[in-house]
N, C-alpha and C. Protein backbone atom coordinates (compact mmCIF):
# COMPACT_ATOMS: atom_id res chain seq x y z
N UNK A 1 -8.27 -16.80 7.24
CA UNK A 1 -7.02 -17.14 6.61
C UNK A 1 -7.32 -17.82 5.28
N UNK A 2 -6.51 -17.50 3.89
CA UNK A 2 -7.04 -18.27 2.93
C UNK A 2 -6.68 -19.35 2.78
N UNK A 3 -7.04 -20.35 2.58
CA UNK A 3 -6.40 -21.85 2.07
C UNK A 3 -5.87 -22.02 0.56
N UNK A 4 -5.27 -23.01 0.09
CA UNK A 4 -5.33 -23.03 -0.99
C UNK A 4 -6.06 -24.19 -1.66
N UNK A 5 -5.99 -24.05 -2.58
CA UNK A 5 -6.95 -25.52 -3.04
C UNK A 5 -5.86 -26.30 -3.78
N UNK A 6 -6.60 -27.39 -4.00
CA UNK A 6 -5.86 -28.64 -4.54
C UNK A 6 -5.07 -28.37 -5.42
N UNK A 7 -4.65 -27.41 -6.34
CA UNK A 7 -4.43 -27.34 -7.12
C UNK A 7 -2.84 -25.87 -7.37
N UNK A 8 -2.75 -25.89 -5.90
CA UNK A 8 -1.70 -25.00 -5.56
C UNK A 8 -2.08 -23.53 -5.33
N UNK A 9 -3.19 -23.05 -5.82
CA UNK A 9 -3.93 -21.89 -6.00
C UNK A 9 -5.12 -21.28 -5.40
N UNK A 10 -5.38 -19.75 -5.30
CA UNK A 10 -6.66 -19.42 -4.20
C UNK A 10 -7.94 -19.29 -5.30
N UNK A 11 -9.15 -19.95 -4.71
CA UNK A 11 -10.07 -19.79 -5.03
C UNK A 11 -10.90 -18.04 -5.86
N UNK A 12 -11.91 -17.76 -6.08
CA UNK A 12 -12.68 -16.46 -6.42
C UNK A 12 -12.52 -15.85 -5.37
N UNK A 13 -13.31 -16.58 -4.72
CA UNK A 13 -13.44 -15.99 -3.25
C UNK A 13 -12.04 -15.43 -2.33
N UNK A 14 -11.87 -15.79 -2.10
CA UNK A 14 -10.37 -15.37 -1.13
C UNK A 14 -9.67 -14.28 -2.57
N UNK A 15 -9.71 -14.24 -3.85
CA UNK A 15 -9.30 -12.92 -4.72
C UNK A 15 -10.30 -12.03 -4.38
N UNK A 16 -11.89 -12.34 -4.07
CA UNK A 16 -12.67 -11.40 -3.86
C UNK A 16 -12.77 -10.14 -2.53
N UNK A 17 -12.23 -11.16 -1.71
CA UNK A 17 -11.65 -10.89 0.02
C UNK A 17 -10.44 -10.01 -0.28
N UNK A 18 -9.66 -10.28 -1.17
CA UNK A 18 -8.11 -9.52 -0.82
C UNK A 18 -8.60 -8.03 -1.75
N UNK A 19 -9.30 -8.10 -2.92
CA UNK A 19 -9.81 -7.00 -3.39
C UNK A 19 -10.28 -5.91 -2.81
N UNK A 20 -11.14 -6.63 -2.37
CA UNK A 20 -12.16 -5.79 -1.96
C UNK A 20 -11.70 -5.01 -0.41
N UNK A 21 -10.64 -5.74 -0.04
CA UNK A 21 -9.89 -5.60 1.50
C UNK A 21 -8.97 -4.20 1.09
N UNK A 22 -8.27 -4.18 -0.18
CA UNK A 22 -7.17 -3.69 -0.68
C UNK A 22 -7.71 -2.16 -1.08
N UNK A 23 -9.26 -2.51 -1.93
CA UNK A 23 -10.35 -0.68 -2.11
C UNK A 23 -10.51 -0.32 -0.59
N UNK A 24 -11.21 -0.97 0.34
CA UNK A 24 -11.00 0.02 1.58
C UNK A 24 -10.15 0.56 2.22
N UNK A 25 -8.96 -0.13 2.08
CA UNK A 25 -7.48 0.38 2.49
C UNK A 25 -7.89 1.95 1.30
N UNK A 26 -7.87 1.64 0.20
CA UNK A 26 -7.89 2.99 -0.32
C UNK A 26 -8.79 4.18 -0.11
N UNK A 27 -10.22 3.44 0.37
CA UNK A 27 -10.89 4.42 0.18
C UNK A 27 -10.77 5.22 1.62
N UNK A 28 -10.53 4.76 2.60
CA UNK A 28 -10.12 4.99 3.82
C UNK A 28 -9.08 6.13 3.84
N UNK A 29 -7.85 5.64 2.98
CA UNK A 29 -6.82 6.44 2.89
C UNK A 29 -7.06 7.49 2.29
N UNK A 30 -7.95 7.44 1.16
CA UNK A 30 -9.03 9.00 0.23
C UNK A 30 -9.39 9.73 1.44
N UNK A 31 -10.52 8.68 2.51
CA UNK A 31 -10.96 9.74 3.41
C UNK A 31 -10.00 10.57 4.22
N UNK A 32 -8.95 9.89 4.74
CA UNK A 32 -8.17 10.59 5.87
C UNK A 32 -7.56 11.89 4.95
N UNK A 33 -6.54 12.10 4.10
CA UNK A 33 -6.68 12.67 3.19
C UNK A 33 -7.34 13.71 3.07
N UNK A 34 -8.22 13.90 2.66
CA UNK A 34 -9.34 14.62 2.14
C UNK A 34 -9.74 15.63 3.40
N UNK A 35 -9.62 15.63 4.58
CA UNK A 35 -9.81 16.17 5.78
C UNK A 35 -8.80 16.86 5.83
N UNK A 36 -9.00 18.27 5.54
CA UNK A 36 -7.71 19.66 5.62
C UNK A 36 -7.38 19.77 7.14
N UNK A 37 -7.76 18.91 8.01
CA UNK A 37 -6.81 18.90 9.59
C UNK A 37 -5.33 18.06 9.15
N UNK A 38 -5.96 17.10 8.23
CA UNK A 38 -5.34 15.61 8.16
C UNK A 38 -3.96 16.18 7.31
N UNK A 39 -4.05 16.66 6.30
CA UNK A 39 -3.55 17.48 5.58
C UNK A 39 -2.56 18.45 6.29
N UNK A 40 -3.15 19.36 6.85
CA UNK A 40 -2.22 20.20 7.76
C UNK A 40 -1.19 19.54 8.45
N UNK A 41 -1.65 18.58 8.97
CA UNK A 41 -0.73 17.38 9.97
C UNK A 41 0.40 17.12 9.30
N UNK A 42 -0.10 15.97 8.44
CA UNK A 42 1.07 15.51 7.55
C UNK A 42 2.02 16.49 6.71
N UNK A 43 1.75 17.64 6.48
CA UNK A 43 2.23 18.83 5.90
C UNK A 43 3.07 18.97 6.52
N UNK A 44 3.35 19.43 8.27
CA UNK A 44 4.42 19.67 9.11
C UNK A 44 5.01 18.86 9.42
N UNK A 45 4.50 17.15 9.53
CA UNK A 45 5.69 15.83 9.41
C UNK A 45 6.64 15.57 8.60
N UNK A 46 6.21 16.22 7.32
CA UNK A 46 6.83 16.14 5.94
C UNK A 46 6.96 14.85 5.03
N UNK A 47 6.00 14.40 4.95
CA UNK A 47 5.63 13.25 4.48
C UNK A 47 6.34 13.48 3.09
N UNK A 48 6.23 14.32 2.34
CA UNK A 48 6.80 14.48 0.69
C UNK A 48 8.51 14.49 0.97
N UNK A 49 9.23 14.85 1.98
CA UNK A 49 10.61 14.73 2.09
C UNK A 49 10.82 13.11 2.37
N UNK A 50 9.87 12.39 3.47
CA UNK A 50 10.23 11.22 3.87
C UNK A 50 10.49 10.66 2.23
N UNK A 51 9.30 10.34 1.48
CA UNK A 51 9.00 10.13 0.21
C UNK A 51 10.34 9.66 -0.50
N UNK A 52 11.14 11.51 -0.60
CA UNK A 52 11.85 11.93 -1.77
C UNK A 52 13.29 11.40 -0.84
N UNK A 53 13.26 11.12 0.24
CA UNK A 53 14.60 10.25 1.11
C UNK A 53 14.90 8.77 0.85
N UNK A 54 13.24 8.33 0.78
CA UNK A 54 13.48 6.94 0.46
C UNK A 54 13.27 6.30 -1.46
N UNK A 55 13.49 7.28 -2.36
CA UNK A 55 13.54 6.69 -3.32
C UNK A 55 14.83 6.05 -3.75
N UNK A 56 16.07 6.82 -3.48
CA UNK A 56 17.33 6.39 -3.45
C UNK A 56 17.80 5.08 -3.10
N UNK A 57 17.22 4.58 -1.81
CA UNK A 57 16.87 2.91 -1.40
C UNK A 57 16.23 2.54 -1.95
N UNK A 58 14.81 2.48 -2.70
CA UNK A 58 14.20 1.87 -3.40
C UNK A 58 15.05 1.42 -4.48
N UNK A 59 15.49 2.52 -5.09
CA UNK A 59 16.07 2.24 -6.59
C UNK A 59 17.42 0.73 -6.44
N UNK A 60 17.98 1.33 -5.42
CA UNK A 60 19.59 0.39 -4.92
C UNK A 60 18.69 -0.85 -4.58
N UNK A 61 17.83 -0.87 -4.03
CA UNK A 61 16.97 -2.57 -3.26
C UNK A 61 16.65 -2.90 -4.99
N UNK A 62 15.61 -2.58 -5.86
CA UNK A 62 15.62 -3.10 -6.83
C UNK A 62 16.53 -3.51 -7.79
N UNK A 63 18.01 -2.43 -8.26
CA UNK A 63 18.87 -2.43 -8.63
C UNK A 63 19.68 -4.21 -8.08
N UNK A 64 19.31 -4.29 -7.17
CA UNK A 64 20.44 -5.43 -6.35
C UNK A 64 19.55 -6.87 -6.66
N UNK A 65 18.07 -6.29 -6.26
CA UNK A 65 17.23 -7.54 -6.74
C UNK A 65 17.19 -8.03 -7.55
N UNK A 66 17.27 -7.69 -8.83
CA UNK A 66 17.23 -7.56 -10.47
C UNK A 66 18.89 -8.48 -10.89
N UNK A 67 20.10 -8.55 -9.97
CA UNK A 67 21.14 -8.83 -9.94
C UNK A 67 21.04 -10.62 -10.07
């Protein structure tokens, strides 16, 4: 868990932890990806419709936030 320091703020370290935590999330997500089973899968779930369903909420949640 990170702490903060005296000073209200996180150390190098704990930025170095969330970094470096945040590239394996990616590179992970490259690998799964990259595997034409993985691909096929998500192809028939329709991951690009879920996508293109939820930009409409995105826009209205920011739109309201911004308010």
């Amino acid at each position: 868990m990170a702490m903060e320091n005296g000073d209200g703020g996180f150390n190098d370290k704990d930025t170095l932890f969330m970094l470096s935590g945040v590239a394996l999330v990616v590179f992970g997500a490259g690998l799964i990806l990259s595997n034409p089973i993985a691909r096929r899968y998500l192809g028939q779930f329709g991951v690009g419709n879920l996508a293109q369903a939820a930009l409409p909420d995105l826009d209205r949640y920011l739109t309201l936030r911004s308010m």
